[in-house]
C-alpha atoms as a PDB file:
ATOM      1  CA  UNK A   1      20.722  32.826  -6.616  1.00  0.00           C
ATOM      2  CA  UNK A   2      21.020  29.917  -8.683  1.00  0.00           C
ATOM      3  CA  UNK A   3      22.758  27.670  -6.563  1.00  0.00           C
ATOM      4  CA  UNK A   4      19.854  28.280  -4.170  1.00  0.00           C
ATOM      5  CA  UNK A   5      17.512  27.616  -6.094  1.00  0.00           C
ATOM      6  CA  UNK A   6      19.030  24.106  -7.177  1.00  0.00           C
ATOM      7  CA  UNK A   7      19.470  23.316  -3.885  1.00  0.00           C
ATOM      8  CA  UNK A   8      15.970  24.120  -2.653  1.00  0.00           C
ATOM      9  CA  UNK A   9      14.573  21.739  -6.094  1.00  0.00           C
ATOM     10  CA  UNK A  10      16.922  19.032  -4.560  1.00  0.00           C
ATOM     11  CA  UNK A  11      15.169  19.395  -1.062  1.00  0.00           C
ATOM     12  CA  UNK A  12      11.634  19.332  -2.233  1.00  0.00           C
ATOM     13  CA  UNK A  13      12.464  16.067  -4.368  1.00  0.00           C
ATOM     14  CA  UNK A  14      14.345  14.177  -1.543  1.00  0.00           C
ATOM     15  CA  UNK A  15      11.162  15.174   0.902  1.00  0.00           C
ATOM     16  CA  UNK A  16       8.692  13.908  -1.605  1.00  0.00           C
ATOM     17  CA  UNK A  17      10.732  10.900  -2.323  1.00  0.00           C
ATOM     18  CA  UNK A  18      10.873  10.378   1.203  1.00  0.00           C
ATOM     19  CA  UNK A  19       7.047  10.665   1.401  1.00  0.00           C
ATOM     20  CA  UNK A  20       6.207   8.342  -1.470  1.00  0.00           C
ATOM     21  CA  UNK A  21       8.417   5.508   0.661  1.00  0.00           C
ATOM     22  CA  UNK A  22       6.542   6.209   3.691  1.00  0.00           C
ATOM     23  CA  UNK A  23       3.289   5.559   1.897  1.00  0.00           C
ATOM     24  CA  UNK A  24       4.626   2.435   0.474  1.00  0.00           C
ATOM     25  CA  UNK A  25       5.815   0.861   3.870  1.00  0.00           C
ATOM     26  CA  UNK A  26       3.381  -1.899   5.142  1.00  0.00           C
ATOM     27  CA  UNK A  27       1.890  -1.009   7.939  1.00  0.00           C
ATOM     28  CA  UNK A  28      -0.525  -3.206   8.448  1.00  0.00           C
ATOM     29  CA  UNK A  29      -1.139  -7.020   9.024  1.00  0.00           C
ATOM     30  CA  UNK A  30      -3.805  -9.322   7.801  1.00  0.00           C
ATOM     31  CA  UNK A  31      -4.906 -12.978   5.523  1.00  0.00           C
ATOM     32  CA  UNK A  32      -5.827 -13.135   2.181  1.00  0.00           C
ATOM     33  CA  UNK A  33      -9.185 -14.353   1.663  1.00  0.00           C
ATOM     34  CA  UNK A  34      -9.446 -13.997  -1.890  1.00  0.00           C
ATOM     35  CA  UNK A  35      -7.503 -13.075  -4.880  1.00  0.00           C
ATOM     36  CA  UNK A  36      -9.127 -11.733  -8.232  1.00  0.00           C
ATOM     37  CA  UNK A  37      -6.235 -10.817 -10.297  1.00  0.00           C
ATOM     38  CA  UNK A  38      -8.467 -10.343 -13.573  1.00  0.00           C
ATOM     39  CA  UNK A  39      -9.961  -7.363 -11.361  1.00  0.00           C
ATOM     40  CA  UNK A  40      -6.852  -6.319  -9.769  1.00  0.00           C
ATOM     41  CA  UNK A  41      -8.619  -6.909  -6.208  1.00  0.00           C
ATOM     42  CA  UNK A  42      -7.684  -8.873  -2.622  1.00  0.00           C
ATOM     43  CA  UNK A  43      -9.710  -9.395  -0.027  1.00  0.00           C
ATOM     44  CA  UNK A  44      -8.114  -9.224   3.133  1.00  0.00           C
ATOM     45  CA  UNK A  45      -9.018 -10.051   6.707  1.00  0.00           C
ATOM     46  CA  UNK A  46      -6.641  -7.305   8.144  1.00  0.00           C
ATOM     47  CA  UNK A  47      -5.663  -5.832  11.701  1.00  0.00           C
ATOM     48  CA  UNK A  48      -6.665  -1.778  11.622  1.00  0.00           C
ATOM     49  CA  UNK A  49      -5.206   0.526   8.958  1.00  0.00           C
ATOM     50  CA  UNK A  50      -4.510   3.757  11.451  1.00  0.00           C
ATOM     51  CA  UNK A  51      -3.407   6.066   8.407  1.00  0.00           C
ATOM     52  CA  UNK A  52      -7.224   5.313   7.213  1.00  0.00           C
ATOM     53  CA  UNK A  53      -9.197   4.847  10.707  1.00  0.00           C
ATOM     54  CA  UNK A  54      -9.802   1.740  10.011  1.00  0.00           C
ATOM     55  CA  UNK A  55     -11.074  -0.875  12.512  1.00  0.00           C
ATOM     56  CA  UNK A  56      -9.983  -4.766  11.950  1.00  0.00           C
ATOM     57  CA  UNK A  57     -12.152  -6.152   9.342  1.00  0.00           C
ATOM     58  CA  UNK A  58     -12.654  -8.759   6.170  1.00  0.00           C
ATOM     59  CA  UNK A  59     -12.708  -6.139   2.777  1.00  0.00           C
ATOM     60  CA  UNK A  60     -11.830  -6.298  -1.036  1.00  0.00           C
ATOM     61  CA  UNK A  61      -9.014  -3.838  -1.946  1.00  0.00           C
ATOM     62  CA  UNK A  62      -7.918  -2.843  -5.305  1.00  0.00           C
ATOM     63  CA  UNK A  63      -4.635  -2.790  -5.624  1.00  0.00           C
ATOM     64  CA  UNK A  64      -2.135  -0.155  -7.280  1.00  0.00           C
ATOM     65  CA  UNK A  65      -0.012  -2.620  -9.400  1.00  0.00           C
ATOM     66  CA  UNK A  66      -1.081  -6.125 -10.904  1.00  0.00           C
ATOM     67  CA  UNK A  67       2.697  -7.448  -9.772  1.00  0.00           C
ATOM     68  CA  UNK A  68       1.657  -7.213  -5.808  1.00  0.00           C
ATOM     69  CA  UNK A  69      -0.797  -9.846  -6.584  1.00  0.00           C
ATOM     70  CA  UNK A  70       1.871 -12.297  -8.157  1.00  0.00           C
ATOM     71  CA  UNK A  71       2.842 -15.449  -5.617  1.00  0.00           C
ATOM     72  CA  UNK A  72      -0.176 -14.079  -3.411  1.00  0.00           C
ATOM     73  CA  UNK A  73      -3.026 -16.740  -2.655  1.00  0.00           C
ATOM     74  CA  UNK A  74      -5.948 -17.572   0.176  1.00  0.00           C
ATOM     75  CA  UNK A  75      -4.314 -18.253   2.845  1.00  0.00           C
ATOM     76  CA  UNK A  76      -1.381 -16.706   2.695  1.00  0.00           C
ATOM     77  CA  UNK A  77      -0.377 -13.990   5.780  1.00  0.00           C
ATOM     78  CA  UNK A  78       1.113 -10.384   4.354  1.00  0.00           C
ATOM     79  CA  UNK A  79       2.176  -7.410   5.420  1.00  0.00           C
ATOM     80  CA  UNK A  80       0.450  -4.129   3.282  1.00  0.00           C
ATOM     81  CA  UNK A  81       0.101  -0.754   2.918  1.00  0.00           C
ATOM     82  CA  UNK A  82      -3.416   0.547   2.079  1.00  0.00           C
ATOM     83  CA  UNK A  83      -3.973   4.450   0.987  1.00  0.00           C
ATOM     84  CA  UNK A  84      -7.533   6.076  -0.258  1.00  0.00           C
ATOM     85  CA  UNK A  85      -6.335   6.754  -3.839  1.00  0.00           C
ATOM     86  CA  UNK A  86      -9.403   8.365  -6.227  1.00  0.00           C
ATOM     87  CA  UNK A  87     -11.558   7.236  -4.231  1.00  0.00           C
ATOM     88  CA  UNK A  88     -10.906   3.959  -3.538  1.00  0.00           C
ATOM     89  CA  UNK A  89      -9.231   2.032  -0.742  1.00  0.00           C
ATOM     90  CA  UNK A  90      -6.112   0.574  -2.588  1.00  0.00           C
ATOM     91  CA  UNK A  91      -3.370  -1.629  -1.305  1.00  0.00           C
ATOM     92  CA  UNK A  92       0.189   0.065  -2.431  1.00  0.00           C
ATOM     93  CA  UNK A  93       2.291  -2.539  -0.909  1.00  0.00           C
ATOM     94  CA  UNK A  94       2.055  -5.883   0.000  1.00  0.00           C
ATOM     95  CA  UNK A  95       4.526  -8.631   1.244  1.00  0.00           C
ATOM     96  CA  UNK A  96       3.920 -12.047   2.341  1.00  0.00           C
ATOM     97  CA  UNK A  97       5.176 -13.239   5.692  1.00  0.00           C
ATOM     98  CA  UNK A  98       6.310 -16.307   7.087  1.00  0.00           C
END
């Protein structure tokens, strides 16, 4: 029984690692309008977020770790990943492209 149980353990973590990469993908596309690092917010003009129903528009997201923010500036075109997290519409992933 305890060989099954291990291997059921392992299962659950691998699926709920394989979640937490899902949720960090970018999935989206927009500009950033703004930076506010001090506040840990970016303001992005961004195509719709479909895992939030979320039409194109021009909003302020926080974001879930300062270091996304580093290298990012008005301007620039990324590639993010936005998830409601208490509350609040937070970008988990963000990547600038060319």
């Amino acid at each position: 029984m305890k060989p099954l149980a291990t291997l059921l353990l392992g299962l659950a973590a691998a699926a709920s690692a394989l979640s937490w990469a899902q949720a960090q993908t970018p999935d989206a596309e927009g500009e950033v309008t703004k930076v506010d690092a001090a506040a840990g917010r970016v303001t992005l003009r961004h195509t719709g977020v479909k895992n939030l129903d979320m039409p194109p528009m021009t909003m302020a997201f926080r974001v879930g770790e300062p270091r996304l923010l580093q290298g990012v500036a008005a301007g620039d075109h990324v590639r993010f990943a936005a998830r409601k997290v208490g509350g609040s519409y937070t970008v988990v992933a963000l990547v600038k492209t060319p």
